[in-house]
Protein backbone atom coordinates (compact mmCIF):
# COMPACT_ATOMS: atom_id res chain seq x y z
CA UNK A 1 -8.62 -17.09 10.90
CA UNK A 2 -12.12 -15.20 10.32
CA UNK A 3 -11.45 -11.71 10.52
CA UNK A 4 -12.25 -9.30 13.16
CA UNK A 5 -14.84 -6.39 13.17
CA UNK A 6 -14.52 -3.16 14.75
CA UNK A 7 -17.96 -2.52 13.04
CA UNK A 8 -20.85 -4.20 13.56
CA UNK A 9 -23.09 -5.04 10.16
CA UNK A 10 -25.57 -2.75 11.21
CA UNK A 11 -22.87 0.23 11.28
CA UNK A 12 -21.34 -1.17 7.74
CA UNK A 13 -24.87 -0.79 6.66
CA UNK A 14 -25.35 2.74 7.40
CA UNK A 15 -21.94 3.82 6.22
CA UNK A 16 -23.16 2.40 2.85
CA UNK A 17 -26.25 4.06 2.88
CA UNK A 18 -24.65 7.42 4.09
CA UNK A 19 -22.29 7.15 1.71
CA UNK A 20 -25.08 6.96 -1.08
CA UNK A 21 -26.84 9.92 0.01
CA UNK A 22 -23.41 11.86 0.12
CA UNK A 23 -22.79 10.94 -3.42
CA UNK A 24 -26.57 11.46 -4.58
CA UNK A 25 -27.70 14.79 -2.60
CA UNK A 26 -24.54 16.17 -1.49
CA UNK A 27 -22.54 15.73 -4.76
CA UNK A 28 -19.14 16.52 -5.95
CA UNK A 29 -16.96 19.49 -7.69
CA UNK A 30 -16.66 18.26 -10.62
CA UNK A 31 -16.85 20.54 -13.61
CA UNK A 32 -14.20 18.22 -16.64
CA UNK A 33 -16.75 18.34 -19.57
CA UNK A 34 -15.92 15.35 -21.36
CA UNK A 35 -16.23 13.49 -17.67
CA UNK A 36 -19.84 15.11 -17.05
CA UNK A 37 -20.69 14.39 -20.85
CA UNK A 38 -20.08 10.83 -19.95
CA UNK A 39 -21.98 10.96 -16.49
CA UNK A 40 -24.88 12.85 -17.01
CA UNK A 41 -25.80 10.70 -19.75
CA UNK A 42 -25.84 7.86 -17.72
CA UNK A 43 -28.07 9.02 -15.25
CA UNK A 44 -26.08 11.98 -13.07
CA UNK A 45 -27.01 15.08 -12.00
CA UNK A 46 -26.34 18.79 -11.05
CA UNK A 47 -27.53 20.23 -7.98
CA UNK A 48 -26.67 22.98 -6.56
CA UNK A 49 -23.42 23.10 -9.08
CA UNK A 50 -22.54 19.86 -8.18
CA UNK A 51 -22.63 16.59 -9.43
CA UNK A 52 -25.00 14.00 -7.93
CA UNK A 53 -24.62 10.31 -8.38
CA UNK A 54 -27.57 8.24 -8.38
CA UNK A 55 -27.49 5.13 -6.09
CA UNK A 56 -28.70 2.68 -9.10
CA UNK A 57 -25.61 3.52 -11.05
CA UNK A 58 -22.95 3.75 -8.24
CA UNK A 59 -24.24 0.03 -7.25
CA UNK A 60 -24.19 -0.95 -10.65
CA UNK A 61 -20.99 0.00 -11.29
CA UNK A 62 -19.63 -1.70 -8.31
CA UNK A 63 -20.93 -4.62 -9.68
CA UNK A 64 -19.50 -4.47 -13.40
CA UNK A 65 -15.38 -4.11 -11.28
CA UNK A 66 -13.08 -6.83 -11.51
CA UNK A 67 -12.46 -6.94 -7.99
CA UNK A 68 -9.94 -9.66 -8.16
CA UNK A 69 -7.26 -7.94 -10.13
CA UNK A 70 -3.52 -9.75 -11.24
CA UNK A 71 -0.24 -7.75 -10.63
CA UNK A 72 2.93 -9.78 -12.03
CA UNK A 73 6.66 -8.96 -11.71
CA UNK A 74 9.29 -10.04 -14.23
CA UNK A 75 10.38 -12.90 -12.23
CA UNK A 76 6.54 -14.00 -12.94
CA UNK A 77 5.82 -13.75 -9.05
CA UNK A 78 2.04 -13.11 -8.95
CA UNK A 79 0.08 -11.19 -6.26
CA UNK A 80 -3.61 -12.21 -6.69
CA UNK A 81 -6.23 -9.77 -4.73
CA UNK A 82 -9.16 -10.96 -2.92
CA UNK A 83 -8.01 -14.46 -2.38
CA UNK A 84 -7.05 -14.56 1.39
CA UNK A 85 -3.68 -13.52 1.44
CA UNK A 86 -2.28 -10.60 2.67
CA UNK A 87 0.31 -8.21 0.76
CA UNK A 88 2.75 -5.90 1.50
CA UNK A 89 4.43 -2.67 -0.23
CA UNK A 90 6.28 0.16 0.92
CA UNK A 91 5.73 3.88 1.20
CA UNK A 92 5.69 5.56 -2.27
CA UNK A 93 7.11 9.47 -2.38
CA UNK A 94 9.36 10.32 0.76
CA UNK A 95 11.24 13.45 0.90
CA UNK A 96 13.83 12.88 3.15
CA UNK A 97 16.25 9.91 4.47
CA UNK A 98 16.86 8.96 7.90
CA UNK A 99 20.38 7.60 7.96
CA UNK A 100 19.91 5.21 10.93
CA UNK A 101 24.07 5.13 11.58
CA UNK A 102 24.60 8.60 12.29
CA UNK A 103 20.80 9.47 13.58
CA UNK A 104 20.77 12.77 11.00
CA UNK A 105 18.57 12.67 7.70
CA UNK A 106 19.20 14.29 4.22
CA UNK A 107 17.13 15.09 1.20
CA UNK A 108 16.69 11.97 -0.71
CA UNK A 109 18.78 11.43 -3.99
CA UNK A 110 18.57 9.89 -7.04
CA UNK A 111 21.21 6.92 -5.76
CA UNK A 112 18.97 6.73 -2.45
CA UNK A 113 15.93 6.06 -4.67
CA UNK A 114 17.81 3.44 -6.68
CA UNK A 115 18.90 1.74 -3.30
CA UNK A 116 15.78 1.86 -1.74
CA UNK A 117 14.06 -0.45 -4.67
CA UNK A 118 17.64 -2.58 -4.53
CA UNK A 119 16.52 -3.10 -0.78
CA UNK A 120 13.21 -3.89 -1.32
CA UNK A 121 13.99 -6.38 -4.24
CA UNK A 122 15.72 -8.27 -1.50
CA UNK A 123 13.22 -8.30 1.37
CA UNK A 124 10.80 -11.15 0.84
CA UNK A 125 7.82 -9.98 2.74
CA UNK A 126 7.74 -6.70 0.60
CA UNK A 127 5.67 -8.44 -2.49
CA UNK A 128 5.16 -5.15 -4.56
CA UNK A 129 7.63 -2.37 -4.86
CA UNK A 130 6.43 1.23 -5.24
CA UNK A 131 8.95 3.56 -5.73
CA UNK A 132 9.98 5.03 -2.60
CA UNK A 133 11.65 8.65 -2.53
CA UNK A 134 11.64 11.86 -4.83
CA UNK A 135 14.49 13.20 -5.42
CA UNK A 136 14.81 16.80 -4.98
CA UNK A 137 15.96 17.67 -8.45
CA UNK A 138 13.10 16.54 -10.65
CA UNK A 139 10.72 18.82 -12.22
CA UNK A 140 7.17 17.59 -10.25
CA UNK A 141 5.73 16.94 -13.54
CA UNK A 142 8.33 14.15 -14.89
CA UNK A 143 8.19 13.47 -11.20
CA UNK A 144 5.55 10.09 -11.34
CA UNK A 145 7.34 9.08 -14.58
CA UNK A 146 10.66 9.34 -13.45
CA UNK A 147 10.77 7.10 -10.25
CA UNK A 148 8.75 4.87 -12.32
CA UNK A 149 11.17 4.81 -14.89
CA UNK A 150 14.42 4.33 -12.55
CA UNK A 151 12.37 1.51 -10.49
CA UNK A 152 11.90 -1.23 -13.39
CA UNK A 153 15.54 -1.97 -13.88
CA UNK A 154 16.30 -2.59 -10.02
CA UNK A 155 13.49 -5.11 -8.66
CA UNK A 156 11.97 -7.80 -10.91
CA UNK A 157 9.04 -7.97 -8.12
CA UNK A 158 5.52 -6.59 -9.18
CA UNK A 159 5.89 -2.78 -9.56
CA UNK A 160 2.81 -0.63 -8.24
CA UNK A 161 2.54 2.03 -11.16
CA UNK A 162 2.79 5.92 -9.94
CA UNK A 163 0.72 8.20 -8.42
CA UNK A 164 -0.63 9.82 -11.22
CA UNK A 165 -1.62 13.97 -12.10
CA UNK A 166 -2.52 14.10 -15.75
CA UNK A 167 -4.01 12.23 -18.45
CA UNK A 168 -0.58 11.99 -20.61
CA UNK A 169 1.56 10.35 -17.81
CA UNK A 170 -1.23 7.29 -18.24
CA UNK A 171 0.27 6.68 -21.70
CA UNK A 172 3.62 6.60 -21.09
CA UNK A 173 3.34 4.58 -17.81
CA UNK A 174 1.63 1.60 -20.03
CA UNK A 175 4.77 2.58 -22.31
CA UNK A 176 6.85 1.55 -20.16
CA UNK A 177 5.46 -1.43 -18.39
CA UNK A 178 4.96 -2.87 -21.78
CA UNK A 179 8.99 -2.80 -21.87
CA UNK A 180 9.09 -5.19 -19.27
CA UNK A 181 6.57 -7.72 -20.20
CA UNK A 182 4.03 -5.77 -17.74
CA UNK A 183 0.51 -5.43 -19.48
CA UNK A 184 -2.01 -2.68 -18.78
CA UNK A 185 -4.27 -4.97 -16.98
CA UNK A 186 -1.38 -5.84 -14.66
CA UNK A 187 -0.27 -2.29 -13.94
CA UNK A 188 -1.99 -0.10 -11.06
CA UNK A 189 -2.33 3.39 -11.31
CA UNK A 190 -3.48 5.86 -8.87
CA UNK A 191 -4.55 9.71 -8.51
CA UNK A 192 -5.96 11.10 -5.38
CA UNK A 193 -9.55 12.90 -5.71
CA UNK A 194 -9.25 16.51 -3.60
CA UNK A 195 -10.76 16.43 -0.31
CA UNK A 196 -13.55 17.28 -0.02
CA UNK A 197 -15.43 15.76 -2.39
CA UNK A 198 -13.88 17.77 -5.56
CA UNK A 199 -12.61 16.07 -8.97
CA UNK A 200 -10.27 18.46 -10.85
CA UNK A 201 -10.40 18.54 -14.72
CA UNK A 202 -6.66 16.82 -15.19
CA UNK A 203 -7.87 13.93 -12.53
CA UNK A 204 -11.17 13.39 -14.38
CA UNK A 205 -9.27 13.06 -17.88
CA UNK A 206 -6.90 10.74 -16.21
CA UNK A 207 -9.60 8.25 -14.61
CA UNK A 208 -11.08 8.12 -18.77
CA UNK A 209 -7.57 7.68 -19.80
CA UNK A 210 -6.75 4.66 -17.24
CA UNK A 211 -10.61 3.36 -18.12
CA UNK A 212 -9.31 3.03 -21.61
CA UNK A 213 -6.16 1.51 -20.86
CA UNK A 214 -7.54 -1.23 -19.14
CA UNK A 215 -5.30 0.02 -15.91
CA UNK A 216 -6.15 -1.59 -12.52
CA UNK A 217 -7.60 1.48 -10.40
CA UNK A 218 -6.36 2.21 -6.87
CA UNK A 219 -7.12 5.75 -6.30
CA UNK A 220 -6.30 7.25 -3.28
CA UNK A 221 -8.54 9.38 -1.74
CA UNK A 222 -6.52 10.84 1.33
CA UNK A 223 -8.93 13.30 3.90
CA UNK A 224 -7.38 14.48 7.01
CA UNK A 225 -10.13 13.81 9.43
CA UNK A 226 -10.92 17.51 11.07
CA UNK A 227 -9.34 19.54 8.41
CA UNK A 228 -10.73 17.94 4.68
CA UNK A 229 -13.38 15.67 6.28
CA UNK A 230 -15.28 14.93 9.23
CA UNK A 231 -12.90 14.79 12.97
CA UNK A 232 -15.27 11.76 13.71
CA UNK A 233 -13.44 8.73 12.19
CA UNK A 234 -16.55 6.84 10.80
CA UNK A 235 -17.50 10.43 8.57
CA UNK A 236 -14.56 10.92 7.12
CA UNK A 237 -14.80 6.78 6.11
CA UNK A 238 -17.89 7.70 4.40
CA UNK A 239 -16.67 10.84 2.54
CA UNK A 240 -13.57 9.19 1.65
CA UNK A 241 -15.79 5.96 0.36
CA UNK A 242 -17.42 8.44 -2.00
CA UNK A 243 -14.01 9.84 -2.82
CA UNK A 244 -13.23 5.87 -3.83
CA UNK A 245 -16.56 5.39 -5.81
CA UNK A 246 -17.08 8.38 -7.86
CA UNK A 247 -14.17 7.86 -9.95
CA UNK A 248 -15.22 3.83 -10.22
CA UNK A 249 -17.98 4.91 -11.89
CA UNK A 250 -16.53 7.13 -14.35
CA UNK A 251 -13.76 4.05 -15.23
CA UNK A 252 -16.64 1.54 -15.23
CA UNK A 253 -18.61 3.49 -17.77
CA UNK A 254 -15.99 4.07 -20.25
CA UNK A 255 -14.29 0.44 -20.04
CA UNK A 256 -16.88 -2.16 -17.60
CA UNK A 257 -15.00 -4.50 -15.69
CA UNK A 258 -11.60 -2.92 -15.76
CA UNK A 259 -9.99 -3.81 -12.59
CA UNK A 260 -10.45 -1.71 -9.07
CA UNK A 261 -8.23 -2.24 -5.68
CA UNK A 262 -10.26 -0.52 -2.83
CA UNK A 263 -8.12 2.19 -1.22
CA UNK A 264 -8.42 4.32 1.81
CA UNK A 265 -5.58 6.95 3.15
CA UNK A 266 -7.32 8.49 5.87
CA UNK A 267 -5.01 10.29 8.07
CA UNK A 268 -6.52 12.18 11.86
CA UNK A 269 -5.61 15.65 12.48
CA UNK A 270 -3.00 16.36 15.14
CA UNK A 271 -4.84 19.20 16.68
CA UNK A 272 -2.14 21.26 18.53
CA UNK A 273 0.41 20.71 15.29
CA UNK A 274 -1.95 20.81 12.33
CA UNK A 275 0.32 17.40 10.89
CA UNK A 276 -1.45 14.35 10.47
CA UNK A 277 -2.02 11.77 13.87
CA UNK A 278 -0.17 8.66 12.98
CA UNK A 279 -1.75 6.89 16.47
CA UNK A 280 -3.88 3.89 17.08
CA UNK A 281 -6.84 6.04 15.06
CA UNK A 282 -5.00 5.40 12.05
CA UNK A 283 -5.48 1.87 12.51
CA UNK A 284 -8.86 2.08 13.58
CA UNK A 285 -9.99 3.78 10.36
CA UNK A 286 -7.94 1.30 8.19
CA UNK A 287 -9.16 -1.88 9.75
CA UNK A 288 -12.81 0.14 9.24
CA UNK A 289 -12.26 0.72 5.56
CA UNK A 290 -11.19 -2.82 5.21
CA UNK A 291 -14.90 -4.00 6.61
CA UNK A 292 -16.71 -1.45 4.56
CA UNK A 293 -14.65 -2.19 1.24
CA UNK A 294 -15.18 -5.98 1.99
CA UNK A 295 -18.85 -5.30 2.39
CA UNK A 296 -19.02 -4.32 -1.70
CA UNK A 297 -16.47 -7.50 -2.36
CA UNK A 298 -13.57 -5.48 -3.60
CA UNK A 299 -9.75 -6.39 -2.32
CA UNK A 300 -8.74 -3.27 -0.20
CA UNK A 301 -5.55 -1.45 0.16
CA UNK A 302 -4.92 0.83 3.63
CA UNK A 303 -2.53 2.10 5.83
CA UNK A 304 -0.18 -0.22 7.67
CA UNK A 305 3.05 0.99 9.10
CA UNK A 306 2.50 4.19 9.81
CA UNK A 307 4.20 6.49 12.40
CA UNK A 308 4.83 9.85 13.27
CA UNK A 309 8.01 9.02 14.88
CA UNK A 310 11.64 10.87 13.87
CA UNK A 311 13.93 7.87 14.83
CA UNK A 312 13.79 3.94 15.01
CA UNK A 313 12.69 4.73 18.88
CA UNK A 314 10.04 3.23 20.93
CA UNK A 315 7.16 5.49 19.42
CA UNK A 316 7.98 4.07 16.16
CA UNK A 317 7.52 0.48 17.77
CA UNK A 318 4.24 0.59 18.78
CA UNK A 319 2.79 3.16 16.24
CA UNK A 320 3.49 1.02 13.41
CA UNK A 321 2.49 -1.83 15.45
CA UNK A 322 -0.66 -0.98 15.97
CA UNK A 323 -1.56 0.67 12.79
CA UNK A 324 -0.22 -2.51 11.04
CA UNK A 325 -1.99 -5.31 12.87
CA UNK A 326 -5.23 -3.77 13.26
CA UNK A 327 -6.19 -3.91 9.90
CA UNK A 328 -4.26 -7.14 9.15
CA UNK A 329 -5.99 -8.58 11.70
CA UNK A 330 -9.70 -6.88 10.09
CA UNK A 331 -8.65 -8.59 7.21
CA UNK A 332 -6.57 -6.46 4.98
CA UNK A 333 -6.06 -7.42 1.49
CA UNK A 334 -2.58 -5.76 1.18
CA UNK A 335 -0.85 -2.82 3.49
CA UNK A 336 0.99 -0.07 2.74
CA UNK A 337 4.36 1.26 4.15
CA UNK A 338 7.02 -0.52 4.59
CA UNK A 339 10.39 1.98 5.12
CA UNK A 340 7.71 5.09 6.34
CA UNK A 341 8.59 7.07 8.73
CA UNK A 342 7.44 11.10 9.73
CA UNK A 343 3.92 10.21 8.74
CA UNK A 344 5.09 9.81 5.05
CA UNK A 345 8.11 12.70 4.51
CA UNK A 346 10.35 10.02 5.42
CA UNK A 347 12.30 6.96 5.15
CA UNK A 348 14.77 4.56 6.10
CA UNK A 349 16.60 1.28 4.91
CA UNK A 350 17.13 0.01 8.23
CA UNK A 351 13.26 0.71 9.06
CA UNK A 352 12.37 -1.46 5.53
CA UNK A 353 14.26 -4.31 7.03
CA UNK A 354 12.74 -3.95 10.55
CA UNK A 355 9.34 -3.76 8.88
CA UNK A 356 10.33 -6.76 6.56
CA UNK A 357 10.93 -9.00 9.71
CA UNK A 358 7.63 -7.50 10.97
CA UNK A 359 5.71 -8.26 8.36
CA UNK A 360 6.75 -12.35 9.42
CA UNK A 361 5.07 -11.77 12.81
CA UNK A 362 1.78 -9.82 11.33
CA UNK A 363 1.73 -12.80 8.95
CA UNK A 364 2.25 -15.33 11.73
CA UNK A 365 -0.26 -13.38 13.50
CA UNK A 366 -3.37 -13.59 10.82
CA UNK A 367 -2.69 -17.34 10.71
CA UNK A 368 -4.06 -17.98 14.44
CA UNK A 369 -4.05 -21.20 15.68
CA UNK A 370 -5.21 -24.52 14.75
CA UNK A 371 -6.49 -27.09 17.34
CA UNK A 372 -6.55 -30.23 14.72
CA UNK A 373 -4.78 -33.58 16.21
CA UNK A 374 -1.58 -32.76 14.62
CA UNK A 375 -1.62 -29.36 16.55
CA UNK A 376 -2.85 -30.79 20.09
CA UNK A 377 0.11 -33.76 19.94
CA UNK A 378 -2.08 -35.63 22.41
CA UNK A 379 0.49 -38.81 20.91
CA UNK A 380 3.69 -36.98 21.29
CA UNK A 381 2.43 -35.54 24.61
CA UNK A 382 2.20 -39.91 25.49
CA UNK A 383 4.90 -40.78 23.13
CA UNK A 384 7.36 -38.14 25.80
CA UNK A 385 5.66 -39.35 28.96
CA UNK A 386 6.65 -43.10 27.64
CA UNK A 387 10.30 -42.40 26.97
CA UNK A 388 12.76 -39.99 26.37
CA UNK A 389 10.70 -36.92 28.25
CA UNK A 390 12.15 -34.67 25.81
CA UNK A 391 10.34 -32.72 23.24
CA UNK A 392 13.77 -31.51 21.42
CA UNK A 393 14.50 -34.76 19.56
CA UNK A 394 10.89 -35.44 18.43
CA UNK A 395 10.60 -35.19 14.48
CA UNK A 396 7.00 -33.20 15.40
CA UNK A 397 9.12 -30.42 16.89
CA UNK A 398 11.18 -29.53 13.43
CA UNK A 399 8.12 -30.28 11.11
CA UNK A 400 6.55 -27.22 12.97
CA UNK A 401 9.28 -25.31 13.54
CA UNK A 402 9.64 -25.48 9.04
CA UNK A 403 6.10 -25.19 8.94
CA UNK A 404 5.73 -22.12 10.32
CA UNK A 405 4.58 -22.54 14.12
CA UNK A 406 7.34 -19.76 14.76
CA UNK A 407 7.77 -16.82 13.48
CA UNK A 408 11.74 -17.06 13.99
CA UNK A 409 13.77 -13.40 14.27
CA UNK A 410 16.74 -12.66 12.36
CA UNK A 411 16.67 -9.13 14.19
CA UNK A 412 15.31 -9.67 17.67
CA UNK A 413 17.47 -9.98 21.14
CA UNK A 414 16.86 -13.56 22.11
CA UNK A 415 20.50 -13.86 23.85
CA UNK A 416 21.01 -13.80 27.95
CA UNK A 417 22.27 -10.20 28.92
CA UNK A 418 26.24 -11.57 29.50
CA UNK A 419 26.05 -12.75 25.54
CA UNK A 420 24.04 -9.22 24.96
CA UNK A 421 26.86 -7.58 26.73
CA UNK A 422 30.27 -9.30 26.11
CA UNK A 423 29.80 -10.97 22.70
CA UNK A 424 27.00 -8.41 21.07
CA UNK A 425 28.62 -4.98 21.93
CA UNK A 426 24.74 -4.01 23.21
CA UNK A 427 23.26 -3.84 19.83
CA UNK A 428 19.67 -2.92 19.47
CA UNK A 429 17.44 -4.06 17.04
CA UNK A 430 18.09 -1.01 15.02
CA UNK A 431 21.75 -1.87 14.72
CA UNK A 432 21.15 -5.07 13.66
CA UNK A 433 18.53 -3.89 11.19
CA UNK A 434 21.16 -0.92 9.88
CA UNK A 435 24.14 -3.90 9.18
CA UNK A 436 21.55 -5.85 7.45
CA UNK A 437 20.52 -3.21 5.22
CA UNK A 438 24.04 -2.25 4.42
CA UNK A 439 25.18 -5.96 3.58
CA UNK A 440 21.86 -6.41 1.44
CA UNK A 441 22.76 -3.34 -0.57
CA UNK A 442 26.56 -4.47 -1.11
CA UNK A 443 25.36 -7.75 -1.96
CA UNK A 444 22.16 -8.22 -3.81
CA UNK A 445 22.41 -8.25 -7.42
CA UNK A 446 19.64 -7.55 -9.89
CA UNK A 447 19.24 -9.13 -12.84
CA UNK A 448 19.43 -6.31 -15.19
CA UNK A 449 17.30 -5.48 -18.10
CA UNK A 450 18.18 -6.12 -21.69
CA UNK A 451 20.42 -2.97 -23.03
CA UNK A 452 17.64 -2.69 -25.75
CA UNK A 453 14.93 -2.32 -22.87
CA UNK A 454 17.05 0.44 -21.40
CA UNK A 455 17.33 2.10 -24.51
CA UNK A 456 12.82 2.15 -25.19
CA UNK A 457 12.80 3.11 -21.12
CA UNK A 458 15.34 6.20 -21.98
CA UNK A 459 12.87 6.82 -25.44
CA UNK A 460 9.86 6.80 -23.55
CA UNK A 461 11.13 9.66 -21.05
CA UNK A 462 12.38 11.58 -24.07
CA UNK A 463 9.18 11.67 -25.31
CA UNK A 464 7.42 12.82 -21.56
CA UNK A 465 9.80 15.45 -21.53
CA UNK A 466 8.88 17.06 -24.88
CA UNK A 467 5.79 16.76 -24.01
CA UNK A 468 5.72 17.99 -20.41
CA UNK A 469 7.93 20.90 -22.09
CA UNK A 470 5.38 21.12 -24.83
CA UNK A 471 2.09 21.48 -22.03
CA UNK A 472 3.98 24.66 -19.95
């Protein structure tokens, strides 16, 4: 199914070329020395105190990427960027839980953190796990490390490395996926640039440190349109594309062709709350940063289900809905949050499994619809006339059924409203969703690491501690 545009070339071309002239005359915050060292010599300058790229190199750059970075997981599924298909992952870093049985929420825990992955082991249209909540009780700067840490024993999926502060946590992160047979050029890390347009000294010394690695980049640049960038959606696109390409060209510099996923978090401000809009904008701006990040070849990463919503209501429903087949539909190379909830403070096991049965119909969706013979069934159209005027016993009807031609619910009402009633007890979709996440987490097993990989794991977060204590 070719994918569809919400921009036409001509606007793709002039985000490009705005986004150039931001990064060349408008210029970034940047002030890391060993960063500008690195950059001026290759052609950058200052202006006005800040730090200009010139078009030749940030095109150049873009061209040295891998584009079409490998992730692995332990059970040697692969999730291969930039080749058609389309990925999912979850929300990384809630706060809070929503406990869909009682309708209250809580402060995440370290147990809820270690379910959450459990779940998301189990749910097969979650292909990379990111770990999902931060529990309350961890100092922020062993935070990253931490849920990295406690996420490799419970999912042998592909793991999305942490969201990244400082240049120390890239060491031990490659640590530690090197336990699990993960190397650096398999593990993604991310930092987020400050918007607007300003690199911090730690975040600078961390893109060199990932560079050398050999790390696959997905930074996240993430403006609120109105309050850090532009309230028009296609300027903060452009600012946050800069946001995106300044730190490519510091990675490509100190290791060329080190692998680069295409990220965009742009959230909308809610004017009369100040939080950040999680309506049909946010899909709008995703799908958008899917054309322009497809226009320089790279695989992109963006919002997907996203919502502002509290509860598991009807909000929810067609927030996420949107903001999830929008961009799948613009041709998404992988989406983000599966389990979010509360524009990103919160999540949900019954909302992971709700998304993971989603996630079949936004698949089913991209697929479209083929009009080959086999699909038209002009024969089985005659062969039904001719005789038994029933399309039920026909092998054509299960070879499409298997093949896909559904996409069959294991959560959906599909009863008459006396079964609903009678047999069902009225259970929503939610309900169903909530037993299904409680029998997946009584259920699935894990296949544990090796006692000795525990052991290295529980060395390696030694050694961040004595250092983090060691850096106050």
């Amino acid at each position: 199914m070719e994918p569809l545009k919400f921009l036409s070339n001509e606007d793709v071309q002039a985000m490009h070329e705005a986004t150039l002239h931001i990064m060349s005359e408008v210029g970034f915050v940047w002030t890391h020395k060993e960063s500008l060292d690195i950059l001026m010599e290759a052609g950058c300058s200052i202006k006005n105190n800040r730090l200009c790229f010139p078009p030749e190199l940030v095109n150049d750059s873009m061209a040295k990427a891998n584009k079409r970075p490998v992730i692995r997981g332990r059970n040697g599924a692969v999730n291969e960027f930039g080749g058609g298909n389309l990925y999912f992952h979850n929300l990384g870093g809630a706060r809070d839980v929503f406990d869909a049985r009682s309708g209250t929420h809580h402060s995440a825990t370290n147990q809820d953190a270690i379910d959450a992955v459990r779940l998301l082991d189990a749910l097969e249209n979650c292909h990379t796990v990111t770990p999902f909540f931060t529990p309350p009780d961890i100092a922020n700067e062993m935070m990253s490390l931490h849920m990295y840490r406690h996420t490799l024993p419970h999912t042998t999926k592909p793991v999305q490395g942490p969201g990244i502060q400082f240049p120390h946590e890239v060491k031990y992160a490659v640590e530690m996926a090197g336990v699990v047979g993960t190397p650096a050029h398999e593990l993604t890390l991310s930092l987020s640039p400050v918007s607007p347009l300003t690199m911090h000294d730690v975040a600078a010394a961390a893109i060199i440190e990932m560079a050398k690695a050999g790390v696959i980049q997905s930074n996240l640049p993430a403006p609120t349109g109105g309050a850090t960038s532009p309230m028009t959606m296609t300027g903060s696109i452009v600012q946050q594309s800069a946001e995106t390409l300044a730190p490519l060209v510091l990675a490509q510099l100190v290791n060329p062709g080190c692998g680069v996923i295409y990220c965009g978090r742009l959230g909308m401000l809610e004017p009369r709350t100040g939080l950040i809009w999680g309506g049909v904008e946010l899909g709008l701006s995703s799908a958008a940063t899917v054309q322009l990040g497809h226009y320089y070849g790279f695989s992109v990463n963006v919002y997907g289900f996203s919502t502002n919503a509290h509860t598991l209501d009807a909000q929810n429903a067609f927030e996420r809905g949107l903001n999830a087949t929008i961009p799948a539909l613009a041709g998404a190379d992988e989406l983000s949050g599966i389990g979010e909830m509360e524009a990103g403070v919160m999540g949900s096991f019954a909302q992971m499994v709700l998304d993971n049965e989603f996630a079949s119909s936004v698949l089913r969706l991209r697929k479209g619809l083929s009009a080959d013979s086999t699909h038209l069934a002009v024969d089985i159209i005659a062969n039904v006339m001719n005789g038994t005027r029933n399309f039920l016993g026909q092998r054509h009807t299960m070879n499409h059924i298997k093949a896909g031609e559904l996409a069959l619910t294991k959560l959906a009402e599909r009863n008459s409203w006396d079964t609903w009633e009678d047999k069902l007890g009225r259970k929503q979709i939610a309900d169903h969703a909530t037993d299904e996440a409680e029998r997946i987490l009584r259920e699935h097993q894990v296949p544990p690491l090796e006692p000795q990989q525990e052991k290295e794991l529980d060395r390696i977060m030694a050694a961040v501690e004595k250092e983090t204590a060691k850096r106050k």
